[in-house]
N, C-alpha and C. Protein backbone atom coordinates (compact mmCIF):
# COMPACT_ATOMS: atom_id res chain seq x y z
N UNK A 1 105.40 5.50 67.95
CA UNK A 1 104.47 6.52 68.35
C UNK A 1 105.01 7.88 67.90
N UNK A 2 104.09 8.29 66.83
CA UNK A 2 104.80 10.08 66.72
C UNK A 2 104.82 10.97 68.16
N UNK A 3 105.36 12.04 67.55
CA UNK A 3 105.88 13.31 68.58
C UNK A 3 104.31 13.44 69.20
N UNK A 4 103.57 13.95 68.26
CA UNK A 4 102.20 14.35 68.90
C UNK A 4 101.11 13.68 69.36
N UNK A 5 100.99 12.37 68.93
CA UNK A 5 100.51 11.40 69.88
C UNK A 5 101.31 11.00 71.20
N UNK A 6 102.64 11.28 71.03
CA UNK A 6 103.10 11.24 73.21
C UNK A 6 102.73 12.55 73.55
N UNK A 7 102.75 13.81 73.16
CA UNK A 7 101.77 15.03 73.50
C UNK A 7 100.87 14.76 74.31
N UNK A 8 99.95 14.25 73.41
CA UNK A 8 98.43 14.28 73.44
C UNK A 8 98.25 12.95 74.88
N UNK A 9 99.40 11.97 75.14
CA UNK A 9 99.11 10.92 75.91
C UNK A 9 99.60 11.75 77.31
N UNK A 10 100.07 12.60 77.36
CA UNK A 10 100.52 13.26 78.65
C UNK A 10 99.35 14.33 78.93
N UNK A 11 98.66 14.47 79.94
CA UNK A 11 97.83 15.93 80.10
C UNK A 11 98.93 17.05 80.03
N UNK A 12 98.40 18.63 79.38
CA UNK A 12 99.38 19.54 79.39
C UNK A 12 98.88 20.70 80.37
N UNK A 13 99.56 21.62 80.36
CA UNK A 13 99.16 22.68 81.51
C UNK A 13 99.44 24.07 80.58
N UNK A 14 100.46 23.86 79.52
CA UNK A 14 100.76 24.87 78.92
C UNK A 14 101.20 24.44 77.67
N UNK A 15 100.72 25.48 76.04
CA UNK A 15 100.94 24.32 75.48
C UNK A 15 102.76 23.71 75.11
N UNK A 16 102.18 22.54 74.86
CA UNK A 16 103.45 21.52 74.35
C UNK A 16 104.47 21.76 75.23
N UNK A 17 103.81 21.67 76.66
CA UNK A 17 105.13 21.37 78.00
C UNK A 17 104.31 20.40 78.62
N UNK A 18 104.55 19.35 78.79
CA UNK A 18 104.12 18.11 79.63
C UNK A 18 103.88 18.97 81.34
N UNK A 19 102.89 18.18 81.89
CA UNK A 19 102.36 18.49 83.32
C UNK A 19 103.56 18.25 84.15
N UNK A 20 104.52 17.31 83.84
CA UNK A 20 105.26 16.80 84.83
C UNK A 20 106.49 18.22 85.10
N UNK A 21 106.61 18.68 84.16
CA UNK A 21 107.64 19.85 83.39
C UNK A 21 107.11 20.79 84.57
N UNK A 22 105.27 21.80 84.64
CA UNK A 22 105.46 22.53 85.30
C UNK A 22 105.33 22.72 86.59
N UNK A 23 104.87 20.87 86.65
CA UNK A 23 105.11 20.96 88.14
C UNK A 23 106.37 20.82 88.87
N UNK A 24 107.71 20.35 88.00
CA UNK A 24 108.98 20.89 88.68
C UNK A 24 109.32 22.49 88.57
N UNK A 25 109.06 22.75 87.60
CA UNK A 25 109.55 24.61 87.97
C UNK A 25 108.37 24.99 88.89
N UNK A 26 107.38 24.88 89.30
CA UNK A 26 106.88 25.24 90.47
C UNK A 26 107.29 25.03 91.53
N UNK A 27 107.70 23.84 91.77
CA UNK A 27 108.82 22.94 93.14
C UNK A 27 109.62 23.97 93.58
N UNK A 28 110.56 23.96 92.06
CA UNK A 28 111.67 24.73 92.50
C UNK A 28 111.56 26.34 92.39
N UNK A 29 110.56 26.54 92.15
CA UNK A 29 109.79 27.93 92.57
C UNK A 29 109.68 28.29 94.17
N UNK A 30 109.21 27.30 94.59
CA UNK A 30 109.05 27.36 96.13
C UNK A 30 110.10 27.13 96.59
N UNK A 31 111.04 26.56 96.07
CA UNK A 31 112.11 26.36 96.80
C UNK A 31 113.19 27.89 96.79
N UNK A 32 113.23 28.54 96.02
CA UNK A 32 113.48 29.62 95.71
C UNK A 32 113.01 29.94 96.27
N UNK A 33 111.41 30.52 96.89
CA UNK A 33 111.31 31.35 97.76
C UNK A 33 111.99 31.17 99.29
N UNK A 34 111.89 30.01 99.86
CA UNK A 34 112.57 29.50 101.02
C UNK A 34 113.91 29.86 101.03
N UNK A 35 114.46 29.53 100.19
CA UNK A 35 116.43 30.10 100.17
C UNK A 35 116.15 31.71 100.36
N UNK A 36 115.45 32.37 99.36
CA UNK A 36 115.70 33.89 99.12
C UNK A 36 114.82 34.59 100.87
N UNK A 37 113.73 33.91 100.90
CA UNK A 37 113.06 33.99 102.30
C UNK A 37 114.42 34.05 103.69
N UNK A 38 114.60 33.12 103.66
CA UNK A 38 115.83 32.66 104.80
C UNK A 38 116.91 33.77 104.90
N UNK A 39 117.71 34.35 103.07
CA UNK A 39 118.88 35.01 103.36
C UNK A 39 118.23 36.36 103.22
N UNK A 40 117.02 37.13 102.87
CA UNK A 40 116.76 38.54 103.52
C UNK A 40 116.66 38.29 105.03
N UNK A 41 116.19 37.35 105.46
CA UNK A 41 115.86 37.25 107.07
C UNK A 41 117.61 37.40 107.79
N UNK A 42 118.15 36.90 106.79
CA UNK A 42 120.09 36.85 107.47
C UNK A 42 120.50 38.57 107.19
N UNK A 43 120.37 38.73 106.01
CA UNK A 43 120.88 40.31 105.76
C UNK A 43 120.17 41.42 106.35
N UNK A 44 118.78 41.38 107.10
CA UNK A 44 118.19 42.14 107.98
C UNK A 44 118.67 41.66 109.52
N UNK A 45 119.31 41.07 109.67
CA UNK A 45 119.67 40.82 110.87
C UNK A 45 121.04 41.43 111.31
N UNK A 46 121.94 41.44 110.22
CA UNK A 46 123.30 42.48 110.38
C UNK A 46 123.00 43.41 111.04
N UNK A 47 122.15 44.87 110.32
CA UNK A 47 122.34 45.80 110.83
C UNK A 47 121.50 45.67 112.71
N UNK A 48 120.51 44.82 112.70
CA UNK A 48 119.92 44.70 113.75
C UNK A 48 120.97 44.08 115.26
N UNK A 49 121.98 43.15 114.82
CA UNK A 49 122.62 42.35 115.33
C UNK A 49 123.93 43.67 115.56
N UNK A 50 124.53 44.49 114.76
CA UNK A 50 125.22 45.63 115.11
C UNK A 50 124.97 46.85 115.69
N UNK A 51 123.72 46.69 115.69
CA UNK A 51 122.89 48.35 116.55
C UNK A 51 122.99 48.10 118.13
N UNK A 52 123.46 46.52 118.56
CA UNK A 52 123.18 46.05 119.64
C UNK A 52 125.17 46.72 120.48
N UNK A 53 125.90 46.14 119.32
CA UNK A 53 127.24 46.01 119.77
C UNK A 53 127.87 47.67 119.28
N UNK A 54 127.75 48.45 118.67
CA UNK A 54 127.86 49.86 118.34
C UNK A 54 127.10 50.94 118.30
N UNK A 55 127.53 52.03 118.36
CA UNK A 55 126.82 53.37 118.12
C UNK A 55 126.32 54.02 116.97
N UNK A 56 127.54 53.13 116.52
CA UNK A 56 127.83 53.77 114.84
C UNK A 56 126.54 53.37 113.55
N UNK A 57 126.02 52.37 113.79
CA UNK A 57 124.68 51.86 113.23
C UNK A 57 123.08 52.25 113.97
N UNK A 58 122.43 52.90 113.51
CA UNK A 58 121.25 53.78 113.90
C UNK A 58 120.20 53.45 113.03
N UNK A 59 119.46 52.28 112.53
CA UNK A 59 119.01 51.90 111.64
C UNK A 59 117.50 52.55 112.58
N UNK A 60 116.31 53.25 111.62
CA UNK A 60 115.22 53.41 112.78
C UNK A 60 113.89 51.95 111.72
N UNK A 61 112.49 51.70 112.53
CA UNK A 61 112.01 51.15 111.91
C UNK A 61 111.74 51.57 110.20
N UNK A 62 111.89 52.49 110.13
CA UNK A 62 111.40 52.97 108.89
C UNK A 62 112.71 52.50 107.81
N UNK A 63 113.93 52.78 107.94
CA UNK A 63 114.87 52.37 107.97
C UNK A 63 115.01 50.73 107.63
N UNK A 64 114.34 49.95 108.47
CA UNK A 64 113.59 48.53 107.83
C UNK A 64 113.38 48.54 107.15
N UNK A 65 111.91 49.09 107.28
CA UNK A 65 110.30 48.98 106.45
C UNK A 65 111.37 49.22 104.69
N UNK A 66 111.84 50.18 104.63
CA UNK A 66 112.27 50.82 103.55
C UNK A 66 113.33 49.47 102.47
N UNK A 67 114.21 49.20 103.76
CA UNK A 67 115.02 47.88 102.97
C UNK A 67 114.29 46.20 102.79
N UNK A 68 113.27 46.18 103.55
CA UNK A 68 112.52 44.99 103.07
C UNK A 68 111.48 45.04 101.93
N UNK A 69 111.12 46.25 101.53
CA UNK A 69 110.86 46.54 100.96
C UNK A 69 111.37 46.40 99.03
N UNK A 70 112.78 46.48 99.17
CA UNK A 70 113.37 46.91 98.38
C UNK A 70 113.56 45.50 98.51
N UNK A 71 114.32 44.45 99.57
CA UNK A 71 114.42 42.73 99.33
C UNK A 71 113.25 42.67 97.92
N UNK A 72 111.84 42.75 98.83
CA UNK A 72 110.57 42.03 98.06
C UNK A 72 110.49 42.57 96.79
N UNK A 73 111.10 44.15 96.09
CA UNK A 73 111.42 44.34 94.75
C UNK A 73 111.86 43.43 94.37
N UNK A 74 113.03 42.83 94.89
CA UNK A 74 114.19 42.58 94.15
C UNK A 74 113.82 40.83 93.76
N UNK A 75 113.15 40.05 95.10
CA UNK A 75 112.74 38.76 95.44
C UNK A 75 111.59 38.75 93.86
N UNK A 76 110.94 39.75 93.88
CA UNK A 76 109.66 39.70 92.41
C UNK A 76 110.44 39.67 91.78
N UNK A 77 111.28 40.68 91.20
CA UNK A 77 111.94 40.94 89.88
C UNK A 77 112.57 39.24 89.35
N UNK A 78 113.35 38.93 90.59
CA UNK A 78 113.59 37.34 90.17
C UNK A 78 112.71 36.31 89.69
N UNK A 79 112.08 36.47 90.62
CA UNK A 79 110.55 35.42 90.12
C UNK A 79 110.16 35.93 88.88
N UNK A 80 109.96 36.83 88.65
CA UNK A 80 109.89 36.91 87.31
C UNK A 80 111.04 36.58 85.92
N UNK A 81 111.91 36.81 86.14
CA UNK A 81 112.53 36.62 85.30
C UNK A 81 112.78 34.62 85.44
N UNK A 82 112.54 33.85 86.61
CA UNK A 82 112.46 32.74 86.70
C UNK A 82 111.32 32.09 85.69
N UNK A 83 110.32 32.62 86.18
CA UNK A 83 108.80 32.56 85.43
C UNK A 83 108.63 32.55 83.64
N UNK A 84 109.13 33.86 83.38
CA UNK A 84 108.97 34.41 81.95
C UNK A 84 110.29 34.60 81.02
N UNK A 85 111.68 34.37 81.26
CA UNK A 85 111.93 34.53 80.91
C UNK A 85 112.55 32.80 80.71
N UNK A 86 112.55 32.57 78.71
CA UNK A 86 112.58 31.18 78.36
C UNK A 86 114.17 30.74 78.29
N UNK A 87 114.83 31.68 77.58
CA UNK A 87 116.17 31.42 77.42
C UNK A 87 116.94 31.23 79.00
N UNK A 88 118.20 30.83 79.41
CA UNK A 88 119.07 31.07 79.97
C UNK A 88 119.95 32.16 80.39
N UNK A 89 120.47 32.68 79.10
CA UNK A 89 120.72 33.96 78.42
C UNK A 89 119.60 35.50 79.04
N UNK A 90 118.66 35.40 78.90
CA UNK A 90 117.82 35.98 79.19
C UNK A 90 117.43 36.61 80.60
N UNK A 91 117.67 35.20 80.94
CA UNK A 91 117.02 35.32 82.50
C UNK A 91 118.14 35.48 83.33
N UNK A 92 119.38 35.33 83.32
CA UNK A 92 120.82 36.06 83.91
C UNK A 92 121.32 37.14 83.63
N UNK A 93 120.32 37.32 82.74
CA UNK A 93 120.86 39.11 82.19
C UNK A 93 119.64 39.97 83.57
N UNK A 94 118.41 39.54 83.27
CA UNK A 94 117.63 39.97 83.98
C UNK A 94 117.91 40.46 85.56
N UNK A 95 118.18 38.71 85.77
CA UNK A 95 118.79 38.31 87.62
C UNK A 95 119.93 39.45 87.55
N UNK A 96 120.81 39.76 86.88
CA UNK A 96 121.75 40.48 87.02
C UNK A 96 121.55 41.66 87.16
N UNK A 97 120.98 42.60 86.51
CA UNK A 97 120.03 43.67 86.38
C UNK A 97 119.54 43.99 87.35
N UNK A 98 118.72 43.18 87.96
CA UNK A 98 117.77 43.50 88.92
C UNK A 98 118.60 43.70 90.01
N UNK A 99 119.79 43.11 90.18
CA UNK A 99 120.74 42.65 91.43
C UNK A 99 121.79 43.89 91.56
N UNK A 100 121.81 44.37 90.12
CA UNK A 100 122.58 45.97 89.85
C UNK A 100 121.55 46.87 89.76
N UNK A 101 120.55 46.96 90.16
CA UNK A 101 119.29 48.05 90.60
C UNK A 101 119.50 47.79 91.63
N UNK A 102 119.14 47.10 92.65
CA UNK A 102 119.04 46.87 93.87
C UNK A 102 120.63 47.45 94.45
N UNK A 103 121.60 47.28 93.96
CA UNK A 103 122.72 47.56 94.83
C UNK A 103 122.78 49.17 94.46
N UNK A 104 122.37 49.71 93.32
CA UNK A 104 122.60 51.08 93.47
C UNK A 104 121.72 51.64 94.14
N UNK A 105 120.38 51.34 94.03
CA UNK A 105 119.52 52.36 95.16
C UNK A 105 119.97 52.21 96.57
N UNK A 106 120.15 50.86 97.27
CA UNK A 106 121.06 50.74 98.07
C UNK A 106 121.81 51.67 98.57
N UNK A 107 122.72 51.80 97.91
CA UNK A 107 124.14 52.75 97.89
C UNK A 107 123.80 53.53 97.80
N UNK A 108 122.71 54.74 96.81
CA UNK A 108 122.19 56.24 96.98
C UNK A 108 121.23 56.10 98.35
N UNK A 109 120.85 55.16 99.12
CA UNK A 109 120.29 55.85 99.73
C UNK A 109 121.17 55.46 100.93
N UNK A 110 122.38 54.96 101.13
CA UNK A 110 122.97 54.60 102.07
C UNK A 110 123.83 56.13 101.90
N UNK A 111 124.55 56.94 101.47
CA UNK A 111 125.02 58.50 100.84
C UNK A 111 124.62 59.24 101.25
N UNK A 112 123.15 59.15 100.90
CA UNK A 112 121.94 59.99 100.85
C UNK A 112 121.94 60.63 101.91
């Protein structure tokens, strides 16, 4: 059987990626959200979990609003680079990037 007759025997979703293909990076799409879901829910809980036991942490709601905010930047920027970007190479440069944006605004506005 040639290359393009097993193609053509698989339904496709995109071309010349078999159905079975994008329904695992979707899987593990969702599964990604659940991990990344779970550990903003852990790293918003620090400062919440220390405002209880010190003085020294004064986080107000806005103060939230502002850093979950900046999670769900950071949670897209991944998905995207999960999504669109084809290489390996590519998409760890991206993840990385995005992960060194996120820690500097961070930090200027933790200064600030």
């Amino acid at each position: 059987m040639a290359q393009s007759e097993a193609l053509e025997a698989e339904p496709t979703l995109l071309e010349g990626l078999p159905m079975s293909a994008n329904v695992s990076k979707t899987t593990d799409l969702g599964q990604y959200r659940k991990v990344f879901a779970l550990a903003a829910l852990a790293i918003l809980a620090v400062p919440l979990v220390a405002m209880q036991f010190t003085a020294e942490v004064r986080w107000t709601a806005f103060d939230f609003l502002v850093f979950v905010t900046m999670l769900a930047a950071l949670g897209g920027a991944i998905e995207l680079a999960i999504r669109f970007a084809h290489s390996h190479l590519l998409r760890a440069a991206f993840i990385g990037l995005s992960l060194m944006a996120f820690l500097f605004v961070w930090a200027m506005l933790a200064t600030g």
